[in-house]
Protein backbone atom coordinates (compact mmCIF):
# COMPACT_ATOMS: atom_id res chain seq x y z
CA UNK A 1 99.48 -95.86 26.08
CA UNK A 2 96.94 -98.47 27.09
CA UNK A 3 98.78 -101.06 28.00
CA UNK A 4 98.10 -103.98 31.05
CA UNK A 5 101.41 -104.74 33.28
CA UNK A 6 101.20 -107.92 34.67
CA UNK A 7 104.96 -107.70 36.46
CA UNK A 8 107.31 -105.45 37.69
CA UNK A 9 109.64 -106.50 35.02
CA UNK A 10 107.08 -105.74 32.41
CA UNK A 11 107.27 -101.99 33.41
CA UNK A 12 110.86 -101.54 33.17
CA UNK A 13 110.47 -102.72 29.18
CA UNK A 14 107.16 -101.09 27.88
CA UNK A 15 108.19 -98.33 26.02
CA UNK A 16 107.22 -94.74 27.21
CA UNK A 17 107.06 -91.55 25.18
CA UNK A 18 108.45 -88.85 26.66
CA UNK A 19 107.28 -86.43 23.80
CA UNK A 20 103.88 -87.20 24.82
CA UNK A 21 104.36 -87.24 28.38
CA UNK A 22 105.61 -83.48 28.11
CA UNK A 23 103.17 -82.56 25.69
CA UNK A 24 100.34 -83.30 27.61
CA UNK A 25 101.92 -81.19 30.67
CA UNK A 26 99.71 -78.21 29.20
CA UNK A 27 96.48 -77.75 29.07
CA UNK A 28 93.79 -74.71 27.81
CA UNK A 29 91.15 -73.66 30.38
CA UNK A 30 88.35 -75.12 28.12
CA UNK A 31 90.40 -78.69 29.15
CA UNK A 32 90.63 -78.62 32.76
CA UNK A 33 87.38 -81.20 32.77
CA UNK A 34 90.14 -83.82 30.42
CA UNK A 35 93.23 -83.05 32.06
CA UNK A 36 92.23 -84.03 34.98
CA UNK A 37 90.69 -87.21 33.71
CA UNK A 38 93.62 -88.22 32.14
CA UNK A 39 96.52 -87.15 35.16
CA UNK A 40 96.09 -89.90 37.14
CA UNK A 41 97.32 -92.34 33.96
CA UNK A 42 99.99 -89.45 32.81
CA UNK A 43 101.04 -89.15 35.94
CA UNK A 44 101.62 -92.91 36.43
CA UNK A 45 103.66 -93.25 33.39
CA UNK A 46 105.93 -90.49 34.51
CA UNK A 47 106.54 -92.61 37.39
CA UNK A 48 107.20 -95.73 35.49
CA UNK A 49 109.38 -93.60 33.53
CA UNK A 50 111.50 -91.91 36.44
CA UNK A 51 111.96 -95.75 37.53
CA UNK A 52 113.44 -97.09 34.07
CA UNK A 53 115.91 -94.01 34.28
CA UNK A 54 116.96 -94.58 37.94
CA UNK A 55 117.23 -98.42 36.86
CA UNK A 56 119.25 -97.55 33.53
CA UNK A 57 121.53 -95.26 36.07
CA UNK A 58 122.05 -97.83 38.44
CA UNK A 59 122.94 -100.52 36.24
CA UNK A 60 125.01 -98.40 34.46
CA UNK A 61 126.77 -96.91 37.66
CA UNK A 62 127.37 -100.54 38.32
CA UNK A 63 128.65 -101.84 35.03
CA UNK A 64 131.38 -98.65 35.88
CA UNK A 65 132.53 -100.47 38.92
CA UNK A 66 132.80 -103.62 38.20
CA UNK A 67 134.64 -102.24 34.92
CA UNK A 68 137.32 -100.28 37.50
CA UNK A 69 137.74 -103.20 40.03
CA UNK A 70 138.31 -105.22 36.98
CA UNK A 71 140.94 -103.12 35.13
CA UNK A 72 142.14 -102.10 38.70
CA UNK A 73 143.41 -105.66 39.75
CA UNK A 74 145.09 -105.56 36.10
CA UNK A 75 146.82 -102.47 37.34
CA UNK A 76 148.11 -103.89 40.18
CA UNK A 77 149.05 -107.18 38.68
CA UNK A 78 151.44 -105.56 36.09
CA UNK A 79 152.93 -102.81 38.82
CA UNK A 80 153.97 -105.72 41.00
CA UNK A 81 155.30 -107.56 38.43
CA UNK A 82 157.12 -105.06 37.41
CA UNK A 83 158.11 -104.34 40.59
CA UNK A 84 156.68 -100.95 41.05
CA UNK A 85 155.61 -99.37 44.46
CA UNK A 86 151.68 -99.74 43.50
CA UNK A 87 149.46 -96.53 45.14
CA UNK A 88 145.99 -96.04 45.06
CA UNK A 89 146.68 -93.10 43.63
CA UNK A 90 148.98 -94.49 40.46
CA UNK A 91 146.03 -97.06 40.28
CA UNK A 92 143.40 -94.00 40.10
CA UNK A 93 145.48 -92.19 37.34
CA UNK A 94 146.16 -95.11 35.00
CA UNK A 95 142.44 -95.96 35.14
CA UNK A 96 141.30 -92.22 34.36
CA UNK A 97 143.47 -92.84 30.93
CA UNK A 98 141.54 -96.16 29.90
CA UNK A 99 139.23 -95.40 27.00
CA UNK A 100 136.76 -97.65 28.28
CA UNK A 101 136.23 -96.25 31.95
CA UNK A 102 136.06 -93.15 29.56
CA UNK A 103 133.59 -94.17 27.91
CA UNK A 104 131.48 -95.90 30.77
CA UNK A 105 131.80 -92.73 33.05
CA UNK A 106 130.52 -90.71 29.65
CA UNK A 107 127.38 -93.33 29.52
CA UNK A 108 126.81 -93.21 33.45
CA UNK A 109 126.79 -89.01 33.06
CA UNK A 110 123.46 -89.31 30.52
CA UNK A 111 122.53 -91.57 32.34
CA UNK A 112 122.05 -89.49 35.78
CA UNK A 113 120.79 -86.41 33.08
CA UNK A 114 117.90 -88.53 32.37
CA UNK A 115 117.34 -89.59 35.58
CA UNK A 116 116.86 -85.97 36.41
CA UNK A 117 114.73 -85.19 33.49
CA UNK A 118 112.45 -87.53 34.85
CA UNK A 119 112.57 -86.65 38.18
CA UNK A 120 111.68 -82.87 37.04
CA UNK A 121 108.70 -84.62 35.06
CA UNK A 122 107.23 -86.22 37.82
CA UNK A 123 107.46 -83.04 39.80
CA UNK A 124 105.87 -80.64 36.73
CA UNK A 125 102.84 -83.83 36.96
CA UNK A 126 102.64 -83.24 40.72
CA UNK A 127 102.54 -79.27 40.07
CA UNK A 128 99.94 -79.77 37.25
CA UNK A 129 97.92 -81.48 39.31
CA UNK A 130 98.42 -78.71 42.06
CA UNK A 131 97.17 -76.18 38.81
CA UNK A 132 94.29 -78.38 37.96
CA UNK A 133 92.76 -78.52 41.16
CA UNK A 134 93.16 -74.81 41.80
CA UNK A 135 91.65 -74.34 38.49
CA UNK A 136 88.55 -76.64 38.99
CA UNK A 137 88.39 -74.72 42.29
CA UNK A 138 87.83 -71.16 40.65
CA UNK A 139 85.55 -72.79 38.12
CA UNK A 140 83.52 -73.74 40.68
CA UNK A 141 83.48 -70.51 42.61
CA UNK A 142 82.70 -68.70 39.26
CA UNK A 143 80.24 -71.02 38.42
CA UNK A 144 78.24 -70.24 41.98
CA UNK A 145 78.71 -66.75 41.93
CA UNK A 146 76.94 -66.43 38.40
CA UNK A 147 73.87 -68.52 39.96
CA UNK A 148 73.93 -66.61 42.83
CA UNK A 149 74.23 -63.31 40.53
CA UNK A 150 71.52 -64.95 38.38
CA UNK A 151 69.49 -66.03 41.31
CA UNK A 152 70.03 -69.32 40.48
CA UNK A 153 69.76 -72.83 42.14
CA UNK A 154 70.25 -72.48 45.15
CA UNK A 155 68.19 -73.83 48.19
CA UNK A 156 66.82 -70.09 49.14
CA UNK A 157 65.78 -69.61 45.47
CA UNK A 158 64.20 -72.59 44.64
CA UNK A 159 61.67 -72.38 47.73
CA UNK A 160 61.05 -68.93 46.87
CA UNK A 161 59.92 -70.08 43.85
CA UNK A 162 58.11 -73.30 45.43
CA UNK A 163 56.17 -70.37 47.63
CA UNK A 164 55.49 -68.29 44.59
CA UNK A 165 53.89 -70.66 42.68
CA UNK A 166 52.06 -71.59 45.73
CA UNK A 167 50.76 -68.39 46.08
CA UNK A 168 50.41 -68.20 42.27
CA UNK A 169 48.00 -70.90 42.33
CA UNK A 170 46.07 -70.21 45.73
CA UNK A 171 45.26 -66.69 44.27
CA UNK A 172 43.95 -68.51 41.08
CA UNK A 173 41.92 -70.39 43.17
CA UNK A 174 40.52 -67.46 45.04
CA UNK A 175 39.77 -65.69 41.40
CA UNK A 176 37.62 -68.66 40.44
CA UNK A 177 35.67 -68.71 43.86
CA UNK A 178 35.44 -64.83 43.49
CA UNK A 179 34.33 -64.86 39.90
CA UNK A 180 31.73 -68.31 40.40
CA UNK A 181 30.28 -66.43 43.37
């Protein structure tokens, strides 16, 4: 997924995959160290993701209207000519029965579904990153409490073992005065 945007426009036509967007939503504890290399970029491409779906709705969700205001003016042209009493509400029904706004309103429906998908992605990327740092947190505290358990680095230990092998040496010293006296 490497890939170098140099416009706006460019985004909305690079081609994300969603399998591997959802795929990497999980993660073993070995792979907290990887996951949380590589959120920042999965989370980004979520983003550009959510985007192309709210731009695919709202082009869409226009395409609908102009489609009604178009066969809406038909409507009316026909019921006056006709010379029928012409209603918003007779305009409403006869466009609910063209197979077209049928088939618009259909494409604006899967539209808004994906839109949501990716909405709910973005927010499972935001929650994994809540889960990452929580679990870098408790690898962290596990990791001091076995150096502290194992009397490990810490600032107390290592200058009690600066002043041991100071007084390591110093009574080395004193054996070799002892034993050349």
């Amino acid at each position: 997924m490497a890939v170098l945007i140099d416009s706006s426009d460019d985004v909305f036509r690079y081609k994300i995959d969603l399998a591997k967007l959802i795929k990497n939503l999980d993660y073993g504890d070995e792979e907290i160290a990887d996951a949380a290399r590589q959120q920042p970029k999965l989370f980004l491409w979520a983003s550009i993701y959510k985007v192309q779906k709210f731009r695919k709705q709202q082009l869409r969700e226009s395409k609908l209207r102009l489609l009604r205001s178009q066969y809406a003016r038909e409507i009316r042209r026909e019921m006056q000519e006709n010379g029928e009493r012409v209603t918003d509400k007779q305009i409403e029904e006869r466009l609910s029965r063209k197979k077209e706004i049928i088939h618009q309103t259909r494409r604006v429906e899967a539209a808004e579904q994906e839109h949501d998908l990716a909405k709910l992605l973005v927010e499972a990327y935001r929650q994994k990153l809540a889960a990452l740092k929580i679990g870098s947190e408790l690898i962290g505290a596990e990791v001091y409490v076995t150096r502290k358990m194992e009397g490990g680095d810490s600032e107390l230990s290592r200058m009690k073992k600066h002043l041991m092998n100071k007084a390591a040496g110093q009574m080395i010293r004193e054996k070799r005065r002892q034993d050349g006296d």
